[in-house]
PDB file of N, CA and C in Angstrom:
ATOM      1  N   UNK A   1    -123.350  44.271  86.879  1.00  0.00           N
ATOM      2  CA  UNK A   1    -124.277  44.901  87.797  1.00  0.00           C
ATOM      3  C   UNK A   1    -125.679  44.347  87.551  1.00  0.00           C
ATOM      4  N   UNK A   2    -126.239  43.982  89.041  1.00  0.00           N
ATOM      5  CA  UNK A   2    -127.558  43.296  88.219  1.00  0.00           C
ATOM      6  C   UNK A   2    -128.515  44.002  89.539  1.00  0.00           C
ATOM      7  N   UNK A   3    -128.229  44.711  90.246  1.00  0.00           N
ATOM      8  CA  UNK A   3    -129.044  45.250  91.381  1.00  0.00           C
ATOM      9  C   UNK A   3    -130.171  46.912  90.951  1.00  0.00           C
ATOM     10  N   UNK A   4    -131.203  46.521  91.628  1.00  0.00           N
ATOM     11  CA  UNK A   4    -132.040  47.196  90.441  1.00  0.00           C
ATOM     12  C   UNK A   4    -131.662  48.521  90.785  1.00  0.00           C
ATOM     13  N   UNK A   5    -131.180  49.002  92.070  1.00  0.00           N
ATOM     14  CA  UNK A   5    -130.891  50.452  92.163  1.00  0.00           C
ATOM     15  C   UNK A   5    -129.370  50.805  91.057  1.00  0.00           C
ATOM     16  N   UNK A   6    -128.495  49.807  91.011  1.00  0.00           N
ATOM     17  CA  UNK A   6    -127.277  50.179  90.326  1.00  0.00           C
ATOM     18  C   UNK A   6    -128.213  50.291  88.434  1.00  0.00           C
ATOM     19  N   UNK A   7    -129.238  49.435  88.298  1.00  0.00           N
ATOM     20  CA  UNK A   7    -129.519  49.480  86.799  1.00  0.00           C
ATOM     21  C   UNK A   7    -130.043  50.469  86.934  1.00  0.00           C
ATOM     22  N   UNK A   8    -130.701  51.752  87.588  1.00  0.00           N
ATOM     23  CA  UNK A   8    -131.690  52.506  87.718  1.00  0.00           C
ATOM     24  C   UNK A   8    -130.409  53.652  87.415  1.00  0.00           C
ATOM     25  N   UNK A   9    -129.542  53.615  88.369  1.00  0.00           N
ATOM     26  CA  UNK A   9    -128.499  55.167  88.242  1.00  0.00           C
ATOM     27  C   UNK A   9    -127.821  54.627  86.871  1.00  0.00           C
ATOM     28  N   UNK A  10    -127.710  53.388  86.094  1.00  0.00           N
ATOM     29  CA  UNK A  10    -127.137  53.266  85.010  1.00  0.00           C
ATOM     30  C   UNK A  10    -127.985  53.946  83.887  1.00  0.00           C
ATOM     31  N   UNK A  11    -129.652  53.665  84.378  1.00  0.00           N
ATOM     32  CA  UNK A  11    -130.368  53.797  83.550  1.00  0.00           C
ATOM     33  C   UNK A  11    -130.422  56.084  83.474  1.00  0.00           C
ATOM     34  N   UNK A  12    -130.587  56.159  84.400  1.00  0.00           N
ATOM     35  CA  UNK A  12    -130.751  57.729  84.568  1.00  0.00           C
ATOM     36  C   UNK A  12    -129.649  57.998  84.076  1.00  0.00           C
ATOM     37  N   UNK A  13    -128.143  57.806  84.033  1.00  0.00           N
ATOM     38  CA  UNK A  13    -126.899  58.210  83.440  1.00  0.00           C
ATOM     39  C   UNK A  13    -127.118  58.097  81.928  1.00  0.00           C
ATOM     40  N   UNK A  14    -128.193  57.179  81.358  1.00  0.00           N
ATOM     41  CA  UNK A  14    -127.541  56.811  80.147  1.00  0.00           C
ATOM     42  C   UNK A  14    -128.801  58.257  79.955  1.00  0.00           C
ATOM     43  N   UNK A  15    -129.860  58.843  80.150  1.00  0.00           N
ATOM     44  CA  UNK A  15    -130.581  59.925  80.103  1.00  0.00           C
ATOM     45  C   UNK A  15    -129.920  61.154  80.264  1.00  0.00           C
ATOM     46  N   UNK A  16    -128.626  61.401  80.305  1.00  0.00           N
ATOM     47  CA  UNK A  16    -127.682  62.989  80.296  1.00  0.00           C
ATOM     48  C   UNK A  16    -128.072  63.428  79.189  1.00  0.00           C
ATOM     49  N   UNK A  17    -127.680  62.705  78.135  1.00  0.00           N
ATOM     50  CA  UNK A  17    -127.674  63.449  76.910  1.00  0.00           C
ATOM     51  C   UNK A  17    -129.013  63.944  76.458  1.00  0.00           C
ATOM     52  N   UNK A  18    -129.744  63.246  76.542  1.00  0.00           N
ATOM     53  CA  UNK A  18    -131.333  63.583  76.175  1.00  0.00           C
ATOM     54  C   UNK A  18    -131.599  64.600  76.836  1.00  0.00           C
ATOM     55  N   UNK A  19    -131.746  65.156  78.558  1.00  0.00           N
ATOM     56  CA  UNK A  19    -132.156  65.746  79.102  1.00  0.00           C
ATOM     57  C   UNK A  19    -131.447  67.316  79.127  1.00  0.00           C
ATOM     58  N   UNK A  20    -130.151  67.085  78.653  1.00  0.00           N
ATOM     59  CA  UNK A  20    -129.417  68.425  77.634  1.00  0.00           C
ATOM     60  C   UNK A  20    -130.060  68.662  77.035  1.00  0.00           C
ATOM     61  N   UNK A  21    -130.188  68.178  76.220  1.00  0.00           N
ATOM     62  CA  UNK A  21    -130.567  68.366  74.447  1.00  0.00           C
ATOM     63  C   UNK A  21    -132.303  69.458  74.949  1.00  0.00           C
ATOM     64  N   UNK A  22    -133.133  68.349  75.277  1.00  0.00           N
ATOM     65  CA  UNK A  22    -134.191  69.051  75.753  1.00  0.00           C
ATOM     66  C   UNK A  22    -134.188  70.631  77.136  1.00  0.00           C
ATOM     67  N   UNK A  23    -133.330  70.625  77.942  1.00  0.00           N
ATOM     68  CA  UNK A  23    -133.109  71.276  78.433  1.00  0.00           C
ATOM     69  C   UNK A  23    -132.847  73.020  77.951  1.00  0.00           C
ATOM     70  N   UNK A  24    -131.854  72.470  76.660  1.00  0.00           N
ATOM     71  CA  UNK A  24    -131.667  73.660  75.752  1.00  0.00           C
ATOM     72  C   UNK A  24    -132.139  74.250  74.645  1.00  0.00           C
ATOM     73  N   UNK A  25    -132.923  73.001  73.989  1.00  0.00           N
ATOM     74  CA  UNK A  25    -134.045  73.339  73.118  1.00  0.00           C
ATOM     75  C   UNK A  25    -135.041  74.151  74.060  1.00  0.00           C
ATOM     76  N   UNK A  26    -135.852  73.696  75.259  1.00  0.00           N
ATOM     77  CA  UNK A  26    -136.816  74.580  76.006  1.00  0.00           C
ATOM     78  C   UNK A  26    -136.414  75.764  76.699  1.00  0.00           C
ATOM     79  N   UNK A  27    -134.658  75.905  76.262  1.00  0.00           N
ATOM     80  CA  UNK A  27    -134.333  76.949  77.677  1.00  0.00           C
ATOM     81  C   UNK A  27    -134.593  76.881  79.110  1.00  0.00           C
ATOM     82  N   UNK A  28    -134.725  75.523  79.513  1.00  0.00           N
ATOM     83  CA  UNK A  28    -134.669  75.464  80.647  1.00  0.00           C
ATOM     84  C   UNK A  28    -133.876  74.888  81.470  1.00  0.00           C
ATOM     85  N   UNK A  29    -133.129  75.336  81.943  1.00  0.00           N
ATOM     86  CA  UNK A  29    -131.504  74.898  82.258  1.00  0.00           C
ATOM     87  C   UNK A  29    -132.195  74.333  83.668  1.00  0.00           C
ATOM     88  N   UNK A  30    -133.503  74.165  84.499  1.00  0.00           N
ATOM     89  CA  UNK A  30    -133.536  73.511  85.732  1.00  0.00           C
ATOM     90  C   UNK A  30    -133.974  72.407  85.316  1.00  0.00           C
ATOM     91  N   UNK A  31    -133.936  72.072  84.412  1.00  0.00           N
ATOM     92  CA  UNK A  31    -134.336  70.423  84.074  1.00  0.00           C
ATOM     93  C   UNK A  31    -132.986  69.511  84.324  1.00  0.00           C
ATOM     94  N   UNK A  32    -132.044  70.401  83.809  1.00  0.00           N
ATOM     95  CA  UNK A  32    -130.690  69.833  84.214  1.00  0.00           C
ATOM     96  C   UNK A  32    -129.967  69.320  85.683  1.00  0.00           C
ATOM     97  N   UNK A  33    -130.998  70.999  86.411  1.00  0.00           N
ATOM     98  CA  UNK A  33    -130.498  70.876  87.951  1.00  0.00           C
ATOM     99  C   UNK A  33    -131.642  70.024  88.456  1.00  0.00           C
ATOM    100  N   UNK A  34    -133.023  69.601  88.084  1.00  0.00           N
ATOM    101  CA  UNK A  34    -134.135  68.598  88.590  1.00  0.00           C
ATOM    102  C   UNK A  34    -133.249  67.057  88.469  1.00  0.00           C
ATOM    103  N   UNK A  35    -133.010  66.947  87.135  1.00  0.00           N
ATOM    104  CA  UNK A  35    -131.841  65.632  86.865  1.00  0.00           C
ATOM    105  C   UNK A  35    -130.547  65.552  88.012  1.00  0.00           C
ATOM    106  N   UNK A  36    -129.753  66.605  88.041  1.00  0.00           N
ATOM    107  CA  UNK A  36    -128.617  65.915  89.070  1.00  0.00           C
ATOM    108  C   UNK A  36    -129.301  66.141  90.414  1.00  0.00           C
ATOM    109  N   UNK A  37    -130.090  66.514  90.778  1.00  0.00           N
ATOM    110  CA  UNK A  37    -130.685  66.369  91.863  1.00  0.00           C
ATOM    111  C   UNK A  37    -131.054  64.984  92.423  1.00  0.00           C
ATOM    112  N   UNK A  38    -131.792  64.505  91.238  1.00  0.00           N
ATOM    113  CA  UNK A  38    -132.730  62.969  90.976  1.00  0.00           C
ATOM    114  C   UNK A  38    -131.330  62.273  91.485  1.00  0.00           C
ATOM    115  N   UNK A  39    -130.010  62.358  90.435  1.00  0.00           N
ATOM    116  CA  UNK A  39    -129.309  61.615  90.192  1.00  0.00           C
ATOM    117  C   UNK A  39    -128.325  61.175  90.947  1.00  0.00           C
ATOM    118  N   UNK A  40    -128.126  62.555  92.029  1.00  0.00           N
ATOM    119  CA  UNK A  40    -127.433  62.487  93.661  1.00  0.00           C
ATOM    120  C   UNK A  40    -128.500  61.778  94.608  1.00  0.00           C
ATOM    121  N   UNK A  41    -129.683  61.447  94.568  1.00  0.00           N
ATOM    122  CA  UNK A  41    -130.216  61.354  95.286  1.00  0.00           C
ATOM    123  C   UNK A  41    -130.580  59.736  95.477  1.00  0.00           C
ATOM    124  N   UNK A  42    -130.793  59.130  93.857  1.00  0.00           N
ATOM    125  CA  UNK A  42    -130.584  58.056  93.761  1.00  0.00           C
ATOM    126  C   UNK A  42    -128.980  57.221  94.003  1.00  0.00           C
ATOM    127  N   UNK A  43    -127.911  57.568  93.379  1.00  0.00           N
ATOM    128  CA  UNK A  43    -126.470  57.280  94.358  1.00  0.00           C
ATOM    129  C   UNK A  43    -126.779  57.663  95.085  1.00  0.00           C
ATOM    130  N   UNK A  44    -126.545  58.130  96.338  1.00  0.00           N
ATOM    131  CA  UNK A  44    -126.484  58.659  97.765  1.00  0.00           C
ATOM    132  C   UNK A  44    -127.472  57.075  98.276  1.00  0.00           C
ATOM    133  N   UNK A  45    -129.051  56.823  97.878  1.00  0.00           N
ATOM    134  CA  UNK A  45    -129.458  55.343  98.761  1.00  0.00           C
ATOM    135  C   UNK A  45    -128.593  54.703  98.266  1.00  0.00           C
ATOM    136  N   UNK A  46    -128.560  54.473  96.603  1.00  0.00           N
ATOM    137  CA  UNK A  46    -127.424  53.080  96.562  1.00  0.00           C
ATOM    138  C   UNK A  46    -126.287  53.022  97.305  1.00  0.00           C
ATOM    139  N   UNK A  47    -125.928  53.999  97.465  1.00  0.00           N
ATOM    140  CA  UNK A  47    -124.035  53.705  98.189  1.00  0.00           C
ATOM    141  C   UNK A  47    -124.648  53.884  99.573  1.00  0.00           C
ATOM    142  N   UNK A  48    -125.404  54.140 100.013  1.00  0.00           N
ATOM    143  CA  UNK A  48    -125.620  54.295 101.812  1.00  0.00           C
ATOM    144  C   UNK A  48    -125.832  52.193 101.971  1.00  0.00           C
ATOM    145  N   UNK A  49    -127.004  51.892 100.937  1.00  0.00           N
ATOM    146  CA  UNK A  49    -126.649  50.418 101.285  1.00  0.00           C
ATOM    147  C   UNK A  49    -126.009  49.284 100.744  1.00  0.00           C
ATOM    148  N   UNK A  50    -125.230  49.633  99.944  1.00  0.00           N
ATOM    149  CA  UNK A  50    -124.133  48.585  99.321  1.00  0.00           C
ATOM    150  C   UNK A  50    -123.037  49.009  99.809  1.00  0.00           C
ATOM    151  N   UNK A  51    -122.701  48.137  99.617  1.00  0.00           N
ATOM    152  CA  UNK A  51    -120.491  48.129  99.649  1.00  0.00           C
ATOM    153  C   UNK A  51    -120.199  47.889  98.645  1.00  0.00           C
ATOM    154  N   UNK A  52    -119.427  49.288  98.133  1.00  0.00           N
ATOM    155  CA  UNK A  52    -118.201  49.204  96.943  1.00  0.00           C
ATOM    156  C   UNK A  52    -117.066  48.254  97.000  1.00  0.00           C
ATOM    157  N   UNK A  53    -116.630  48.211  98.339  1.00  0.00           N
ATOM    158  CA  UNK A  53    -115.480  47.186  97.885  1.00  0.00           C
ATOM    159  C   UNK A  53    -116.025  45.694  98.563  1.00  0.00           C
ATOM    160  N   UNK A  54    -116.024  45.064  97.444  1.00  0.00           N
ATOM    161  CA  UNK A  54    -116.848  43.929  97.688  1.00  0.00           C
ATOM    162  C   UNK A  54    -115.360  42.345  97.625  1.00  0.00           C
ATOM    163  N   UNK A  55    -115.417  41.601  98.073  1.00  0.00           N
ATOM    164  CA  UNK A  55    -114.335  40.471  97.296  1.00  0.00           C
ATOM    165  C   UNK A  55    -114.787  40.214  95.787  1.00  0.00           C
ATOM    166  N   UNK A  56    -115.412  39.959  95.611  1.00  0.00           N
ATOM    167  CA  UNK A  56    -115.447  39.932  93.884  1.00  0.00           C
ATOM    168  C   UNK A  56    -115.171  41.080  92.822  1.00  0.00           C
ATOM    169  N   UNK A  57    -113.880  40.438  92.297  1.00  0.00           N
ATOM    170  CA  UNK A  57    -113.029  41.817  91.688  1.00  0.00           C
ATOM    171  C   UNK A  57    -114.019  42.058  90.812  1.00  0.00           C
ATOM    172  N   UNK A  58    -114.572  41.211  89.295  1.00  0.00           N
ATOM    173  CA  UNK A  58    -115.320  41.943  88.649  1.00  0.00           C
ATOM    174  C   UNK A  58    -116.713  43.322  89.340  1.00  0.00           C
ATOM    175  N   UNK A  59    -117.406  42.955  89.958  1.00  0.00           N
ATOM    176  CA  UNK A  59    -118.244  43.584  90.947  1.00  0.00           C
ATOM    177  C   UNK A  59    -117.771  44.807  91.594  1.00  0.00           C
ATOM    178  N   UNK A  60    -116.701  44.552  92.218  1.00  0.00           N
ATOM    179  CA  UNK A  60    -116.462  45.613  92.531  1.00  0.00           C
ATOM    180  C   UNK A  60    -115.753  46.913  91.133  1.00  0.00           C
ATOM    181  N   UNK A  61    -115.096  46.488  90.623  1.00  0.00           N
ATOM    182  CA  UNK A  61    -114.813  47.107  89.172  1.00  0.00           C
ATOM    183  C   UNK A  61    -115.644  47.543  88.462  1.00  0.00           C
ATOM    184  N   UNK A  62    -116.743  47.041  88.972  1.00  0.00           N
ATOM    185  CA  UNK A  62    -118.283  47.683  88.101  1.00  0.00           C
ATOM    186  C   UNK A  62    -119.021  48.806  88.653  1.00  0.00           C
ATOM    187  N   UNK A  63    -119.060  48.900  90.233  1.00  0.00           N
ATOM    188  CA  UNK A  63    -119.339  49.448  91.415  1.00  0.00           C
ATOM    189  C   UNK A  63    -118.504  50.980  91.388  1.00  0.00           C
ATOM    190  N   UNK A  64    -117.237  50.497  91.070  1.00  0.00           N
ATOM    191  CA  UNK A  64    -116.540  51.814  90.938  1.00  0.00           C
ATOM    192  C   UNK A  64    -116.407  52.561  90.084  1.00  0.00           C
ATOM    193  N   UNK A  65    -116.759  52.087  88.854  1.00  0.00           N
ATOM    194  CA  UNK A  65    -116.782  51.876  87.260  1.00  0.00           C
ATOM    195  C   UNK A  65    -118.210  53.517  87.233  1.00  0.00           C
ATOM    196  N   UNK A  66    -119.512  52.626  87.921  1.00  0.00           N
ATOM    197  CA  UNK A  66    -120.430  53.574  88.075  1.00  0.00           C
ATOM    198  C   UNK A  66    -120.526  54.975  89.057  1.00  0.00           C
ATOM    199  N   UNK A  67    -119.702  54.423  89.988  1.00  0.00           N
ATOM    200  CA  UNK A  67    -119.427  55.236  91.226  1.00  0.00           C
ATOM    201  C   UNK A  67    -118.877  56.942  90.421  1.00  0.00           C
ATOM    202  N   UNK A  68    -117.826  56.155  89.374  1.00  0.00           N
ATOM    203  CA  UNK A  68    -116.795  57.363  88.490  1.00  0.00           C
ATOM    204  C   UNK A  68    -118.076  58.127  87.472  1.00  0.00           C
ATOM    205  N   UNK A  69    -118.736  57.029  86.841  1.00  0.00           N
ATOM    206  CA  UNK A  69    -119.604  57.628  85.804  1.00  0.00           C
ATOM    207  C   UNK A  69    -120.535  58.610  86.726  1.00  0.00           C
ATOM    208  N   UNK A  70    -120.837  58.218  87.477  1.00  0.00           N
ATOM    209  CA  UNK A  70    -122.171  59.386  88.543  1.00  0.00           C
ATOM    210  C   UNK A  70    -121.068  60.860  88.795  1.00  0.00           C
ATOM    211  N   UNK A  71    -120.156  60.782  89.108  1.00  0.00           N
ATOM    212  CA  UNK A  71    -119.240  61.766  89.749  1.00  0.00           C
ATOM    213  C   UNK A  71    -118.913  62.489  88.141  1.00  0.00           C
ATOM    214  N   UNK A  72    -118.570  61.876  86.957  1.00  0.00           N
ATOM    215  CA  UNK A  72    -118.638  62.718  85.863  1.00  0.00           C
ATOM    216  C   UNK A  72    -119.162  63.542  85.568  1.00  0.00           C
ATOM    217  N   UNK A  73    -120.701  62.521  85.298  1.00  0.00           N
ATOM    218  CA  UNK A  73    -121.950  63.148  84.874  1.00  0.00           C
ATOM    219  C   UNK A  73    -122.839  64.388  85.928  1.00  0.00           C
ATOM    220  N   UNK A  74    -122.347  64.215  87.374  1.00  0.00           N
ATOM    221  CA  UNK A  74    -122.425  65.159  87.796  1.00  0.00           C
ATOM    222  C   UNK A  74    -121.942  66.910  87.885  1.00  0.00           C
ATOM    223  N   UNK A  75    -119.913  66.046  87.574  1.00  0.00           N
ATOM    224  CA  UNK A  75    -119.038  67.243  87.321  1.00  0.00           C
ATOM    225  C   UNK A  75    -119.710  68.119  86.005  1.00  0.00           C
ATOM    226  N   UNK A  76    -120.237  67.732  84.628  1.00  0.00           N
ATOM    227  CA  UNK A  76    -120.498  67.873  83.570  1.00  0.00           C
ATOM    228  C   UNK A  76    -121.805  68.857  83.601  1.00  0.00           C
ATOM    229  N   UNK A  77    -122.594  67.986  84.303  1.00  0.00           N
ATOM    230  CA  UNK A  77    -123.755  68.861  84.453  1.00  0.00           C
ATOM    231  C   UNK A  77    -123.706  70.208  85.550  1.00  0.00           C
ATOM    232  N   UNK A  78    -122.893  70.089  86.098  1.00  0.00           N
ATOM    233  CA  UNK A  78    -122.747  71.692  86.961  1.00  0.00           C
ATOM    234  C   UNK A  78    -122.007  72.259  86.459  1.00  0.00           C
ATOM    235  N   UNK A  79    -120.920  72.280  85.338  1.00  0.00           N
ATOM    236  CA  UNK A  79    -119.896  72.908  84.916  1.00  0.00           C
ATOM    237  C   UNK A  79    -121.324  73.558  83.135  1.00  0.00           C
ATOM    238  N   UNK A  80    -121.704  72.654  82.857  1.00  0.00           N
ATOM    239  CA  UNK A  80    -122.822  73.097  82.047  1.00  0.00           C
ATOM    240  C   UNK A  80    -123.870  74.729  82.688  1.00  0.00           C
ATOM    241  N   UNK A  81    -123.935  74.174  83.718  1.00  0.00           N
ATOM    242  CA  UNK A  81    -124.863  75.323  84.676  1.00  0.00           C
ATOM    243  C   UNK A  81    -124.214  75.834  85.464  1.00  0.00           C
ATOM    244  N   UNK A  82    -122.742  76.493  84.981  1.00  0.00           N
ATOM    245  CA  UNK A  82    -121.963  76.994  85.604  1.00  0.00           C
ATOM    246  C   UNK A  82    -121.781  77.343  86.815  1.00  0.00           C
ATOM    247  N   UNK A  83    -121.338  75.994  87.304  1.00  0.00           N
ATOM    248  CA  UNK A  83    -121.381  75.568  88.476  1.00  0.00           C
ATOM    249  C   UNK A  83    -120.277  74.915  89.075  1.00  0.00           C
ATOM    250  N   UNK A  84    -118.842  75.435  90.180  1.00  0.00           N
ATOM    251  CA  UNK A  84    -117.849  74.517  90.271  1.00  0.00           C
ATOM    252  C   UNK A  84    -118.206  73.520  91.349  1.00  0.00           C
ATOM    253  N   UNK A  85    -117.240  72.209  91.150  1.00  0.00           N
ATOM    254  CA  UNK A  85    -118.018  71.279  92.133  1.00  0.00           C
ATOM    255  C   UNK A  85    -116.681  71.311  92.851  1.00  0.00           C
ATOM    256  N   UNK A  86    -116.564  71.197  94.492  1.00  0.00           N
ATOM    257  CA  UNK A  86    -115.530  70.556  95.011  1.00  0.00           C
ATOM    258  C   UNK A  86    -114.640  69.513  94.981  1.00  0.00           C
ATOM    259  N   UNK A  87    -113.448  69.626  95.147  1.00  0.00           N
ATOM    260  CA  UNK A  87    -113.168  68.650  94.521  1.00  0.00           C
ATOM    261  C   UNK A  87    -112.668  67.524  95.693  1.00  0.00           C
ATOM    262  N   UNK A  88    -113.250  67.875  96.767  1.00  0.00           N
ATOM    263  CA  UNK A  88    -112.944  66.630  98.093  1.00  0.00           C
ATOM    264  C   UNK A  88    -114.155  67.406  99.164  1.00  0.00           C
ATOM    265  N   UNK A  89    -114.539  66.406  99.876  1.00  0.00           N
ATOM    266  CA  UNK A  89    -115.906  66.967 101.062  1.00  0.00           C
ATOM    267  C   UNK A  89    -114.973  66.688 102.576  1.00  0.00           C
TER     268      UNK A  89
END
């Protein structure tokens, strides 16, 4: 992945853990919901203008790779803020 919006949601994903940690040290569990907010919002432009399935298998394997990590880190953080997520739209 070398596209700066895919390094940006890589970069905000690799920030879960930190923004827990601080979240619960301050008691403030909307730092969590400010983060998946950020973090739907940034996926949502990337995937409105790229294509996941691309001909280049590595690429696309990476695409989906992140696609899964965003949908985790999302499931994680609403199940944290007891929150169920759907599981199809």
């Amino acid at each position: 992945l070398s596209n700066p919006r895919e390094l940006a949601i890589a970069n905000q994903l690799a920030q879960f853990r930190e923004v827990i940690d601080t979240a619960a040290r301050d008691l403030a569990p909307h730092m969590i919901a400010f983060y998946l907010k950020d973090l739907a919002g940034e996926f949502h432009g990337w995937y409105n203008a790229e294509r996941m399935l691309v001909d280049d298998a590595a690429l696309r394997d990476a695409r989906v790779a992140l696609a899964a990590a965003v949908r985790q880190t999302i499931r994680n953080g609403m199940a944290i803020l007891g929150v169920s997520c759907p599981e199809s739209m």
